[in-house]
C-alpha atoms as a PDB file:
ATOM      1  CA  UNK A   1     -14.051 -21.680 -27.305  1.00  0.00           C
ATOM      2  CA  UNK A   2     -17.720 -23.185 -26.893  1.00  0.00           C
ATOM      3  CA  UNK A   3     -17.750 -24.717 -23.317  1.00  0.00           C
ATOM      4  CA  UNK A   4     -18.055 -28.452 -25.008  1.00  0.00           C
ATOM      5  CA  UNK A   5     -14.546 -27.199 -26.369  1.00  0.00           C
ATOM      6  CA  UNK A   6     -13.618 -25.943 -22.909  1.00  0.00           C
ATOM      7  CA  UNK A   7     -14.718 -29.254 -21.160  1.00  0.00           C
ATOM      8  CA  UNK A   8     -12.581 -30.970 -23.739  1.00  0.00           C
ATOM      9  CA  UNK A   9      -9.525 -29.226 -23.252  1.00  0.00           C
ATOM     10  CA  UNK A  10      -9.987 -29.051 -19.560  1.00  0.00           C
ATOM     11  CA  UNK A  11     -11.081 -32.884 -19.183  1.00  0.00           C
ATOM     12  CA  UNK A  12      -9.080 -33.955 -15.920  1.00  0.00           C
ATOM     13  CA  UNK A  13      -8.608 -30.816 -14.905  1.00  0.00           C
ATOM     14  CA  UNK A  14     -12.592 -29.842 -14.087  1.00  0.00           C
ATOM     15  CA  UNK A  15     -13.145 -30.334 -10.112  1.00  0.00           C
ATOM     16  CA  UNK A  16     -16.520 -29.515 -10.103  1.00  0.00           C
ATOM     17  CA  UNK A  17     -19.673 -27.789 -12.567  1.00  0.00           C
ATOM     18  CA  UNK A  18     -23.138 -26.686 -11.161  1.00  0.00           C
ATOM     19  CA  UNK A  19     -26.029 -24.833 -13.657  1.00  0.00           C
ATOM     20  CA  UNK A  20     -25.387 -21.766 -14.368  1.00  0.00           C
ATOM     21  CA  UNK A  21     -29.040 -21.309 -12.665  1.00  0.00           C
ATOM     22  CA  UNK A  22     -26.978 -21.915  -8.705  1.00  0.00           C
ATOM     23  CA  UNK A  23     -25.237 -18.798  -9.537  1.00  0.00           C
ATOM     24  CA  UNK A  24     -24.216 -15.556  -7.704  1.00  0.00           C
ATOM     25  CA  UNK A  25     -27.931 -13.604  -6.907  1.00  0.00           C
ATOM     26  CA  UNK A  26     -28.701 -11.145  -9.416  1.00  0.00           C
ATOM     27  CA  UNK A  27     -25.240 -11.739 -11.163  1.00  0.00           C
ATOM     28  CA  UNK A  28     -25.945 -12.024 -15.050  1.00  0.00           C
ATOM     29  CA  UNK A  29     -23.699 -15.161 -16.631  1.00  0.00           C
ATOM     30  CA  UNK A  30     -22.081 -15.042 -19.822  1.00  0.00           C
ATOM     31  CA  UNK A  31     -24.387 -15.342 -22.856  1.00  0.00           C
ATOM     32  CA  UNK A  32     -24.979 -19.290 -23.934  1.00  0.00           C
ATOM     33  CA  UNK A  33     -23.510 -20.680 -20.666  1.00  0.00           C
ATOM     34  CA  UNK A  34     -25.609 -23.526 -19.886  1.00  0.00           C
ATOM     35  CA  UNK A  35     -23.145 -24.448 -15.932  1.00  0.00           C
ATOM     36  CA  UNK A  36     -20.100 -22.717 -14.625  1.00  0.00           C
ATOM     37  CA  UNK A  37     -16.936 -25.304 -14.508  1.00  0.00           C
ATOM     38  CA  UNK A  38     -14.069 -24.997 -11.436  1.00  0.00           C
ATOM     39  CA  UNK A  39     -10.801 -26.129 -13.257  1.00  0.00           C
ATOM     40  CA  UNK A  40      -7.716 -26.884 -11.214  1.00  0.00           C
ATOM     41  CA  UNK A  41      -5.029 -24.760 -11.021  1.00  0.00           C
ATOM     42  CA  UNK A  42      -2.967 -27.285 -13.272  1.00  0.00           C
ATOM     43  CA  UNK A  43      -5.365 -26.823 -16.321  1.00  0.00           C
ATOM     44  CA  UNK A  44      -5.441 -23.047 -15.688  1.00  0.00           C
ATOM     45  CA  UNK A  45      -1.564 -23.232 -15.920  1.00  0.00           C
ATOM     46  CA  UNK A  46      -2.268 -25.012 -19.182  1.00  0.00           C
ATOM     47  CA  UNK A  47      -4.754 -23.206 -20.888  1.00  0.00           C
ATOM     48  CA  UNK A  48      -2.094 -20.184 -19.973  1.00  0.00           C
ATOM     49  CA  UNK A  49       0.803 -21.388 -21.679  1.00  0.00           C
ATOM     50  CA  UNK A  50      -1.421 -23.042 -24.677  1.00  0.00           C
ATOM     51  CA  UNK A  51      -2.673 -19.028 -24.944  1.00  0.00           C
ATOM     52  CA  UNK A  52       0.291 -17.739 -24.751  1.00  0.00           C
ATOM     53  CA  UNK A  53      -0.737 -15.810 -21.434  1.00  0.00           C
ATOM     54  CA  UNK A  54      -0.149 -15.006 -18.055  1.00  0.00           C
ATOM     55  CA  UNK A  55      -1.554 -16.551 -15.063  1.00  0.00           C
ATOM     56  CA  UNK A  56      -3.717 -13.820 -13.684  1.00  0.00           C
ATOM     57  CA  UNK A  57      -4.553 -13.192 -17.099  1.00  0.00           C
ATOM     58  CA  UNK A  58      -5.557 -16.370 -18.169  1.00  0.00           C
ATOM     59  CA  UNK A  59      -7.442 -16.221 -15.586  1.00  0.00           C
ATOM     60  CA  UNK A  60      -9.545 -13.448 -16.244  1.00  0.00           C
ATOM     61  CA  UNK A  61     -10.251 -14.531 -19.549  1.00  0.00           C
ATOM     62  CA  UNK A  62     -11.869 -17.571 -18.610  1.00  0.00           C
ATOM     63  CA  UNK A  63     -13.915 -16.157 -16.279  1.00  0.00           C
ATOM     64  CA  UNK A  64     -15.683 -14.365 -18.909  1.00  0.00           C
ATOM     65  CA  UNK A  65     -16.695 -17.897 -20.324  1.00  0.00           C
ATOM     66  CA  UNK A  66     -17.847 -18.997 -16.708  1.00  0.00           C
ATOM     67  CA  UNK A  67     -14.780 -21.357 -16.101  1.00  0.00           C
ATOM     68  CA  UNK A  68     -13.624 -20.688 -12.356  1.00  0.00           C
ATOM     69  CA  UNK A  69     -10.579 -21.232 -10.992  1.00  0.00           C
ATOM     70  CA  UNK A  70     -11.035 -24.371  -8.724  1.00  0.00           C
ATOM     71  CA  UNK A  71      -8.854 -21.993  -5.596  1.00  0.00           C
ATOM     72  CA  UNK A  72     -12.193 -19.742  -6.415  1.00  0.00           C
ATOM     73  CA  UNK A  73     -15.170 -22.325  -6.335  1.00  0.00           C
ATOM     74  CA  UNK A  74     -15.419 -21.124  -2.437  1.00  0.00           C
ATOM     75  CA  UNK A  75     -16.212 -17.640  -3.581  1.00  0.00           C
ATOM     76  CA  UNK A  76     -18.875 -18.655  -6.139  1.00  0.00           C
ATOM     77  CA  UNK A  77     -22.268 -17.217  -5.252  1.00  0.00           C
ATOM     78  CA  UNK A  78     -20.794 -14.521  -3.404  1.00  0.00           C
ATOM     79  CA  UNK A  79     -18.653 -13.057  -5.828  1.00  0.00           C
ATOM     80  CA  UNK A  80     -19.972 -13.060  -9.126  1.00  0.00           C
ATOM     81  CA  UNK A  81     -17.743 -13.709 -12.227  1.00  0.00           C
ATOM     82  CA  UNK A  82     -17.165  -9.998 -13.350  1.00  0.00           C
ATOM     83  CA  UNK A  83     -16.546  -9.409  -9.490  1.00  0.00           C
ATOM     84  CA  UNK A  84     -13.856 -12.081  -9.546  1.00  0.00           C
ATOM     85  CA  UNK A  85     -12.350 -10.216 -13.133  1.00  0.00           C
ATOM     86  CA  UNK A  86     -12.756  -6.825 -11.289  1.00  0.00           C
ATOM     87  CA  UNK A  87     -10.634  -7.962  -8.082  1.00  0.00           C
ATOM     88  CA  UNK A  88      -8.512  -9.673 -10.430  1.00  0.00           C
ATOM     89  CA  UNK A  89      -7.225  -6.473 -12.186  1.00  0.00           C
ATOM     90  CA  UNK A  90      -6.936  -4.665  -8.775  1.00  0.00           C
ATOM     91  CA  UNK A  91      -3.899  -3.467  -7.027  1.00  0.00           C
ATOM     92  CA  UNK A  92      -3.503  -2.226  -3.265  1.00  0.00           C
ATOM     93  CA  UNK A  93      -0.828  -0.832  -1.352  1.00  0.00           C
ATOM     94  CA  UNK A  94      -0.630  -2.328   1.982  1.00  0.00           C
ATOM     95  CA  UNK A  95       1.734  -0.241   3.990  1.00  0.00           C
ATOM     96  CA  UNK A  96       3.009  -1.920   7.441  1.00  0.00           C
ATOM     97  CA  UNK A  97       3.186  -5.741   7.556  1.00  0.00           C
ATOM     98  CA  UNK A  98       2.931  -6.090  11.015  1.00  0.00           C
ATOM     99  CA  UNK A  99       0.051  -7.353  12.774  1.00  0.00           C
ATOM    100  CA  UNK A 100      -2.431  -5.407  10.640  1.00  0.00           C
ATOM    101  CA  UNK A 101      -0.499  -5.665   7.500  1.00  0.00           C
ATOM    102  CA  UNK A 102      -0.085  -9.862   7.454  1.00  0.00           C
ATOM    103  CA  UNK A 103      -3.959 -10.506   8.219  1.00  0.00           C
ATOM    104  CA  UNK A 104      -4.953  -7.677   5.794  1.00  0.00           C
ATOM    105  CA  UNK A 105      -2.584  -8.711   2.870  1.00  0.00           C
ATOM    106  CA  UNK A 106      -3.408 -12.663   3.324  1.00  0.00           C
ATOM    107  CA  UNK A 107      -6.853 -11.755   2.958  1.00  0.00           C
ATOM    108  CA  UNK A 108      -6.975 -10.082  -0.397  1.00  0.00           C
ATOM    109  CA  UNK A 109      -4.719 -12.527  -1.667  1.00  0.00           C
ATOM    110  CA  UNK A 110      -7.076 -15.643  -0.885  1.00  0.00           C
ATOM    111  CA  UNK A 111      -9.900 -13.459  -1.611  1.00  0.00           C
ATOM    112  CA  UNK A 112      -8.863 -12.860  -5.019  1.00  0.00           C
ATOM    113  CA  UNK A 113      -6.717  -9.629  -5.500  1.00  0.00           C
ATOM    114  CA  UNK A 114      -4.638  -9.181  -8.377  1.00  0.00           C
ATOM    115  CA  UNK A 115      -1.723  -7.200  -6.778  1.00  0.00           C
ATOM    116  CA  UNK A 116      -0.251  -5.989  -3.654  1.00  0.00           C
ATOM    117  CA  UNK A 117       2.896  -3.294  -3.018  1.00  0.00           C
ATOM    118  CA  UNK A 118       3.866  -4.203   0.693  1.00  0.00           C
ATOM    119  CA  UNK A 119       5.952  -1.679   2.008  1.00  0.00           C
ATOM    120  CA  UNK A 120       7.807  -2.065   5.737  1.00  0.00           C
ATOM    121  CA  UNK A 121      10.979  -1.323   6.916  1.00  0.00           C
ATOM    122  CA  UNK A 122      11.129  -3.077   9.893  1.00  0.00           C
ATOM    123  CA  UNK A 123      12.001  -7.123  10.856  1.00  0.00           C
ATOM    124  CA  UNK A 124      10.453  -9.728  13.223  1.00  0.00           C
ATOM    125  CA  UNK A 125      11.211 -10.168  16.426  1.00  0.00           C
ATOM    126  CA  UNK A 126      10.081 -12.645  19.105  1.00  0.00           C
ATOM    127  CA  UNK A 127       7.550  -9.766  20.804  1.00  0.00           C
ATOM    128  CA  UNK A 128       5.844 -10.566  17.187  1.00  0.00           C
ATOM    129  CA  UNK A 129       5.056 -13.862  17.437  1.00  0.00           C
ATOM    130  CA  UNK A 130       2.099 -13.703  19.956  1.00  0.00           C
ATOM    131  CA  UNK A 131       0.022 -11.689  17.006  1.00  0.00           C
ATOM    132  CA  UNK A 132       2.016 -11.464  13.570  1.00  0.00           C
ATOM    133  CA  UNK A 133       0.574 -13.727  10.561  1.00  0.00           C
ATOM    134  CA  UNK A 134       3.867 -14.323   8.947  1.00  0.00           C
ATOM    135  CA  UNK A 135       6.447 -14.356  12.262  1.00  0.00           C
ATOM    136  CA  UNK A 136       7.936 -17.703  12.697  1.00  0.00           C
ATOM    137  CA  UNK A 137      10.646 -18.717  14.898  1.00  0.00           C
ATOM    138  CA  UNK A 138      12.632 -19.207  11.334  1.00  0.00           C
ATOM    139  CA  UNK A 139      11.623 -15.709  10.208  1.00  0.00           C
ATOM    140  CA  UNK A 140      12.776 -13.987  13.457  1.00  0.00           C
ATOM    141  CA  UNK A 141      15.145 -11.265  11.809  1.00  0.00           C
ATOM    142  CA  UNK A 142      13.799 -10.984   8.638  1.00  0.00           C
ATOM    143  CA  UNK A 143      12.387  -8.342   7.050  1.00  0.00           C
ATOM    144  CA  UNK A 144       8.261  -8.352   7.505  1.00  0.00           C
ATOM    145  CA  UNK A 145       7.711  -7.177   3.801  1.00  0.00           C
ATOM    146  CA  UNK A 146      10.100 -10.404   2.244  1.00  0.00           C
ATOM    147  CA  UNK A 147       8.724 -12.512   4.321  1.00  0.00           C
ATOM    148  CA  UNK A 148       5.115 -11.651   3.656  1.00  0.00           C
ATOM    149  CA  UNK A 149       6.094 -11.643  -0.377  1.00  0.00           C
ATOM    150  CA  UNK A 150       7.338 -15.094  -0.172  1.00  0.00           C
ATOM    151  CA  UNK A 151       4.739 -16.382   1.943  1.00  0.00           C
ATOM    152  CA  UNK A 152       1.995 -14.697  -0.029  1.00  0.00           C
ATOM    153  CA  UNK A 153       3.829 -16.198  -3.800  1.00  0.00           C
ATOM    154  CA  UNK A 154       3.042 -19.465  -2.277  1.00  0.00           C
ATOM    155  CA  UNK A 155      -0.568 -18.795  -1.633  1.00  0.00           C
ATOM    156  CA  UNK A 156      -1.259 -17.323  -5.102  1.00  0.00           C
ATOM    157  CA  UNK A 157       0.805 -17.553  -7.431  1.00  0.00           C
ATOM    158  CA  UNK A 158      -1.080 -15.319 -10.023  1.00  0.00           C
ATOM    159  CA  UNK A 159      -0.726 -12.593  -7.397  1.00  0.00           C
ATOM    160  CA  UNK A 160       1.732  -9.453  -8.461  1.00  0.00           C
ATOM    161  CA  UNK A 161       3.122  -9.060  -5.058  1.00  0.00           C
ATOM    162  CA  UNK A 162       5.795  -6.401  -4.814  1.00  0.00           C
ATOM    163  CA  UNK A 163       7.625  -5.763  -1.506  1.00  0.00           C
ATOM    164  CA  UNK A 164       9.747  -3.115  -0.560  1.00  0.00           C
ATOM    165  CA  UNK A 165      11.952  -2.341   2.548  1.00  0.00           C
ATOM    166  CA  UNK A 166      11.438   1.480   2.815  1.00  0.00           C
ATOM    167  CA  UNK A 167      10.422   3.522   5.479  1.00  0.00           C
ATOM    168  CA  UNK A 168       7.149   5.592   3.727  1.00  0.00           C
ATOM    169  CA  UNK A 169       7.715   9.414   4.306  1.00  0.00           C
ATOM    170  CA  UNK A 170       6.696  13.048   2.441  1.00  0.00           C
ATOM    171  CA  UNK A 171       8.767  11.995  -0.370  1.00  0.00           C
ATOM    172  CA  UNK A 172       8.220   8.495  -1.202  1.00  0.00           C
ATOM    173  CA  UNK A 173       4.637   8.581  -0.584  1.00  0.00           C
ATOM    174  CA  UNK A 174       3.520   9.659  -3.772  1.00  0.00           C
ATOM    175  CA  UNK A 175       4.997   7.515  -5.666  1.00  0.00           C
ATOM    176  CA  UNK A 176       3.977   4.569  -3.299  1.00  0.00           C
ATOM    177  CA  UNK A 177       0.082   5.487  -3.761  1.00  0.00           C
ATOM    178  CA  UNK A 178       0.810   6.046  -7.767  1.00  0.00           C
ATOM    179  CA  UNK A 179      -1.166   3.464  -9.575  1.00  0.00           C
ATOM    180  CA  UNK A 180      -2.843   1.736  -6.473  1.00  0.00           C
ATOM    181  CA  UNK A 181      -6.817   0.831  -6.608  1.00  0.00           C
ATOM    182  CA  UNK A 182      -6.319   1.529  -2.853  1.00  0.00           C
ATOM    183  CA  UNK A 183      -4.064   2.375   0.050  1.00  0.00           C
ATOM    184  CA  UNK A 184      -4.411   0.419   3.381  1.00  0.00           C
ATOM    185  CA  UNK A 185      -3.176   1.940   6.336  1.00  0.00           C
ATOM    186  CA  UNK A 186      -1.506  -0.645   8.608  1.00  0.00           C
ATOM    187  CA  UNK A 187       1.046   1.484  10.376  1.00  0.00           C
ATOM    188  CA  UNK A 188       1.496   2.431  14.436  1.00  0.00           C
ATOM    189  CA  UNK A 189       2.932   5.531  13.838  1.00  0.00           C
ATOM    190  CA  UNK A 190       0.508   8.297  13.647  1.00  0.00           C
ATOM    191  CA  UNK A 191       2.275  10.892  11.715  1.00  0.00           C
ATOM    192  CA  UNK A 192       2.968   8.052   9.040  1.00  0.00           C
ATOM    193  CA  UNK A 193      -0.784   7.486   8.960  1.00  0.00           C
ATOM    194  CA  UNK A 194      -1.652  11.029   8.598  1.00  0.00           C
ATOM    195  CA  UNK A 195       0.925  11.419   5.707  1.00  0.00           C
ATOM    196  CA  UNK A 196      -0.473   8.639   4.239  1.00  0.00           C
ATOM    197  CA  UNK A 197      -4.059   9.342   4.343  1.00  0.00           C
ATOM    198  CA  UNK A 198      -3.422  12.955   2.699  1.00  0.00           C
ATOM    199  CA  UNK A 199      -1.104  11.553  -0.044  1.00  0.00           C
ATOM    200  CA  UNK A 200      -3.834   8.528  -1.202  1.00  0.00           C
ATOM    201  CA  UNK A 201      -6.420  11.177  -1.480  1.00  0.00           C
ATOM    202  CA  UNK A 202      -4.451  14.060  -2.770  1.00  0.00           C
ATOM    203  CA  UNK A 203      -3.438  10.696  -5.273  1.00  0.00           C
ATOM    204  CA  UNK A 204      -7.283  10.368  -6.033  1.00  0.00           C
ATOM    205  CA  UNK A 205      -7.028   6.598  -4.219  1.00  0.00           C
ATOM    206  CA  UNK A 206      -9.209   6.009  -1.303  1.00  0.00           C
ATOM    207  CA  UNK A 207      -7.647   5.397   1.990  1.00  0.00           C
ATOM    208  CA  UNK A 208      -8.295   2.931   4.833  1.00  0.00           C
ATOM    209  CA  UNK A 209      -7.445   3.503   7.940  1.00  0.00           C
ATOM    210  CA  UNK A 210      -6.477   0.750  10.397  1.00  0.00           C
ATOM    211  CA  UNK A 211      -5.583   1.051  14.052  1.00  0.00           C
ATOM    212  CA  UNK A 212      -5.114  -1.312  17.150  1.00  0.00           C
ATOM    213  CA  UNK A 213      -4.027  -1.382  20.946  1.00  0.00           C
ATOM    214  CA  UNK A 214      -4.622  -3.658  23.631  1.00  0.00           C
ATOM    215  CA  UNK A 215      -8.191  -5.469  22.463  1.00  0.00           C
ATOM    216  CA  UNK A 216      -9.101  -2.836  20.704  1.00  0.00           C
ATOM    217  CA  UNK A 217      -9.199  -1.561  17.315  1.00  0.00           C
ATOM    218  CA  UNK A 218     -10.644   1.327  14.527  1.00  0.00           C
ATOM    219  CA  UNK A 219     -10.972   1.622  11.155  1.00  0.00           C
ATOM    220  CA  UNK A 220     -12.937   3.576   8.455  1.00  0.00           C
ATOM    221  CA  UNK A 221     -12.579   4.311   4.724  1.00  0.00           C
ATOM    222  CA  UNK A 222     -11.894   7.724   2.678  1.00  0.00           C
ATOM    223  CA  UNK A 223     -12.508   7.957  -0.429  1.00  0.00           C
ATOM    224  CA  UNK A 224     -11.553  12.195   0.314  1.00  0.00           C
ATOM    225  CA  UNK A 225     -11.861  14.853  -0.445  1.00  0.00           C
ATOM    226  CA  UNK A 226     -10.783  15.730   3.139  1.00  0.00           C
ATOM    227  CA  UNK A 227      -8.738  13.911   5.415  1.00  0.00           C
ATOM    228  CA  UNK A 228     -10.109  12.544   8.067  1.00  0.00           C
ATOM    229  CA  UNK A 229      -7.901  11.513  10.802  1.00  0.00           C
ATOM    230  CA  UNK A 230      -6.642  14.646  12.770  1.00  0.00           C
ATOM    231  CA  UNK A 231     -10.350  13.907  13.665  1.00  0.00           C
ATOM    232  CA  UNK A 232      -9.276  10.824  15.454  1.00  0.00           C
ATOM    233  CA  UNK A 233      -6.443  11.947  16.959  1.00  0.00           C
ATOM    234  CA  UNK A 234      -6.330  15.752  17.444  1.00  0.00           C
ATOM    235  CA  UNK A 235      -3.035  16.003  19.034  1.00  0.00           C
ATOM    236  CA  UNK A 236      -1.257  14.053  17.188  1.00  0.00           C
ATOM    237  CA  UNK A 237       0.871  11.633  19.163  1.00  0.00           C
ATOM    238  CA  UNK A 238       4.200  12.646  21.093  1.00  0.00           C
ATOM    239  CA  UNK A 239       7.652  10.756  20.714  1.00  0.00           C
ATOM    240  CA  UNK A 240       7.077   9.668  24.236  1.00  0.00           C
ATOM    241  CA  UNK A 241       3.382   8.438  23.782  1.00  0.00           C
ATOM    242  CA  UNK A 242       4.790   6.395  20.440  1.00  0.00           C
ATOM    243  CA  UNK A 243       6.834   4.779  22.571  1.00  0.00           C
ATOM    244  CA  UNK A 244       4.513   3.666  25.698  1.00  0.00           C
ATOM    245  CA  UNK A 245       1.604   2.838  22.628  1.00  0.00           C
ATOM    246  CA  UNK A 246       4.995   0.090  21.411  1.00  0.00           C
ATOM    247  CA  UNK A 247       5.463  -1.157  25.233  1.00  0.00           C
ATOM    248  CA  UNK A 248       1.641  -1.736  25.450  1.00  0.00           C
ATOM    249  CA  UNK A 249       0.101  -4.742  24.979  1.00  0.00           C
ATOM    250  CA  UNK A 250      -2.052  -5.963  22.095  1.00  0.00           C
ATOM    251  CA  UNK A 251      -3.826  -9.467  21.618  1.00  0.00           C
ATOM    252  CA  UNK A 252      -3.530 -12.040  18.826  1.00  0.00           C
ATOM    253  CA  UNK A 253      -7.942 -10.837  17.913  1.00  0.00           C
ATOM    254  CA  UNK A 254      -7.920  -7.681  17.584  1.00  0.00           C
ATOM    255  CA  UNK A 255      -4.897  -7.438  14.719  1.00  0.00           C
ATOM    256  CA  UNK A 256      -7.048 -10.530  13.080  1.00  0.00           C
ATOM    257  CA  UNK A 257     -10.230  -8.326  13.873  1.00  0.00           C
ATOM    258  CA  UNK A 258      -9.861  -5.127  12.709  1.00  0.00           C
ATOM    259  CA  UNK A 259      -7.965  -6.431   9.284  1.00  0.00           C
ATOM    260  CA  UNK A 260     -11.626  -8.613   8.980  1.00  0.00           C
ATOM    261  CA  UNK A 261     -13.371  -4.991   8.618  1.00  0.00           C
ATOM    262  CA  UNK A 262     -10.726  -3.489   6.709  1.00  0.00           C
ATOM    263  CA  UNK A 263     -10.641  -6.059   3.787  1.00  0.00           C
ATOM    264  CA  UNK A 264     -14.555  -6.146   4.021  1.00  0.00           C
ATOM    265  CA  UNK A 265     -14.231  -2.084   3.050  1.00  0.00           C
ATOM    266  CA  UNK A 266     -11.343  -2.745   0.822  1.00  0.00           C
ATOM    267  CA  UNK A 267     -14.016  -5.070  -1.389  1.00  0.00           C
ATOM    268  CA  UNK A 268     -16.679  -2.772  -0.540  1.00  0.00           C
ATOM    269  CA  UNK A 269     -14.660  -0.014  -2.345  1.00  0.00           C
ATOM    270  CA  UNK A 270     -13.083  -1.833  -5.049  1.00  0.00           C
ATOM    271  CA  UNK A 271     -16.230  -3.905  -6.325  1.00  0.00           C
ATOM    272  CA  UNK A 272     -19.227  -1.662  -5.071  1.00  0.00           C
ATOM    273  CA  UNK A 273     -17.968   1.699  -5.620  1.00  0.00           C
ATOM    274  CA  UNK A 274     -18.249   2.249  -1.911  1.00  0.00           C
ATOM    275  CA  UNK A 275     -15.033   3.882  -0.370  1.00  0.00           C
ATOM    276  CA  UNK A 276     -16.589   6.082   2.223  1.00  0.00           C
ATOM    277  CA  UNK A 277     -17.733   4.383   5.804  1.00  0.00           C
ATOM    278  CA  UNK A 278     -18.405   5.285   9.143  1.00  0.00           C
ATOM    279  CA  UNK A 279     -15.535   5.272  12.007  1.00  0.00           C
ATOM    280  CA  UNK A 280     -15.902   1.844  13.632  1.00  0.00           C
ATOM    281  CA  UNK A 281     -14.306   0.804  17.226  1.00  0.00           C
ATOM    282  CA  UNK A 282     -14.158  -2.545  17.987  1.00  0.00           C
ATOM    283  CA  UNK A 283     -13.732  -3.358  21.664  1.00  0.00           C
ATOM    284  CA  UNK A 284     -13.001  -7.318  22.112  1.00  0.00           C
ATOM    285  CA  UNK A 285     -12.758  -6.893  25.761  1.00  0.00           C
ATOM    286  CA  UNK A 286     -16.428  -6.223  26.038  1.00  0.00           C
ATOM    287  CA  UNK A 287     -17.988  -7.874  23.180  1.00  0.00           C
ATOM    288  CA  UNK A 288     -21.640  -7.189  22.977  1.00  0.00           C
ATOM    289  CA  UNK A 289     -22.691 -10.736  22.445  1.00  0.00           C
ATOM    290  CA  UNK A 290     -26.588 -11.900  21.423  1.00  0.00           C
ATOM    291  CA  UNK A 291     -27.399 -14.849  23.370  1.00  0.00           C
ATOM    292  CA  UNK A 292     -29.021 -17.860  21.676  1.00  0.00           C
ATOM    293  CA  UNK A 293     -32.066 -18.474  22.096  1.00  0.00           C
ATOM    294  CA  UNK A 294     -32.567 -22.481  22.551  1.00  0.00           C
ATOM    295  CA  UNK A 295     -35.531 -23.803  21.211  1.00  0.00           C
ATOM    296  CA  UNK A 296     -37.865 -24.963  23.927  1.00  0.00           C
ATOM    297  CA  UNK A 297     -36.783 -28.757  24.485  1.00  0.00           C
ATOM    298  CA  UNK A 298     -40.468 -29.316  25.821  1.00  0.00           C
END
């Protein structure tokens, strides 16, 4: 369709347009498109079923005519359209839904991602709710990766969201990582992580790592060949130390704080090319804060 024929069908539906000139920087739009249109998730629904296609792929297609999702208009000019496409088609395995694995997976999805495989065998329980995205009093009990599925379905309904209620070991792995863009490490076991990190790369899908205790935090991407994190932790990790690292405390920022950096590599990797980073710590009780300089009231 010509975009007159797309503001036709659309009509009620458009939210917003803008020139196709306030685009994304350097991001090329789609030959003859004179403005970009944000339709409501209502006409996107409609333009679906009048093509005869899914949601997610609906949306895709009108993306390549520069006709945004309306949910979307807040990533406009910095995402560009192909970007949005490109996240759009991608699928991630988040494994652990805990305090990591909530912030991480809510990201992507109101980011843009196309699918998610959450994978936890564990449920809530009140020592959760100081730091957990999805523990509620209500959800107290229930398992972390149904929870998440339902909450996330509600947030984005295009989103393939896939949940499963496994523990991840040497056998399952494989087929866990099979097919995934990426794997995202949001376990507290180290062992698990390790496995992890050698079956996403022996997989060809790059790894990120995710780690937090008290107010602080790590992460880093791998995009192989070598693992990297008997570098981190060298001796592993005892059945004793496991359980004094569950009895320790950890803060409602630094779960929200390290899954910040860890979806900012996820996107790095998936729409730059860029799966290999530095190790970074974050240490919230000392942040390293630049004053503010106030202008001179004189």
């Amino acid at each position: 369709m010509t975009l007159p024929e797309l503001r036709a069908f659309f009509g009620p539906h458009i939210r917003a347009a803008c020139p196709v000139a306030e685009g994304p920087r350097g991001a090329a739009a789609p030959a003859g498109a004179a403005e970009t249109l944000f339709v409501s998730l209502d006409g996107i629904r409609l333009w679906a079923a009048h093509n005869a296609l899914p949601l997610r792929a609906a949306m895709v297609s009108l993306l390549g005519a520069n006709v945004w999702p309306e949910r979307f208009r807040r990533n406009f000019g910095l995402f560009s359209a192909a970007q949005m496409a490109r996240l759009l088609h991608s699928r991630v395995l988040v494994l652990g839904c805990g305090g990591l694995g909530g912030h991480v997976a809510e990201l992507l999805a109101r980011t843009g991602l196309g699918g998610l495989r959450l994978v936890d065998d564990d449920v809530f329980e009140e020592s959760n709710l100081n730091r957990q995205r999805f523990c509620g009093e209500r959800a107290l009990g229930l398992s972390k990766a149904l929870t998440a599925r339902e909450a996330l379905r509600d947030m984005a309904s295009h989103m393939d969201v896939e949940a499963l209620q496994l523990r991840a070991d040497a056998t399952s792995l494989p087929g866990l990582v099979a097919g995934m863009d990426l794997a995202l490490d949001c376990l507290d076991d180290i062992a698990a992580k390790t496995a992890l990190e050698k079956a996403a790369l022996a997989a060809g899908v790059p790894f990120i790592h995710g780690s937090v205790l008290r107010d602080e935090g790590f992460c880093y991407a791998n995009a192989g060949p070598e693992a990297r994190l008997a570098q981190l932790y060298p001796e592993g990790q005892s059945p004793r130390q496991r359980e004094q690292a569950r009895r320790e405390g950890v803060s409602a920022l630094a779960p929200a704080a390290v899954a910040c950096l860890m979806v900012r590599l996820a996107l790095r990797a998936l729409l730059e090319h860029s799966a290999d980073s530095p190790l970074f710590h974050l240490d919230l009780s000392v942040p390293e804060l630049e004053p503010f300089a106030w202008p001179d009231s004189a």
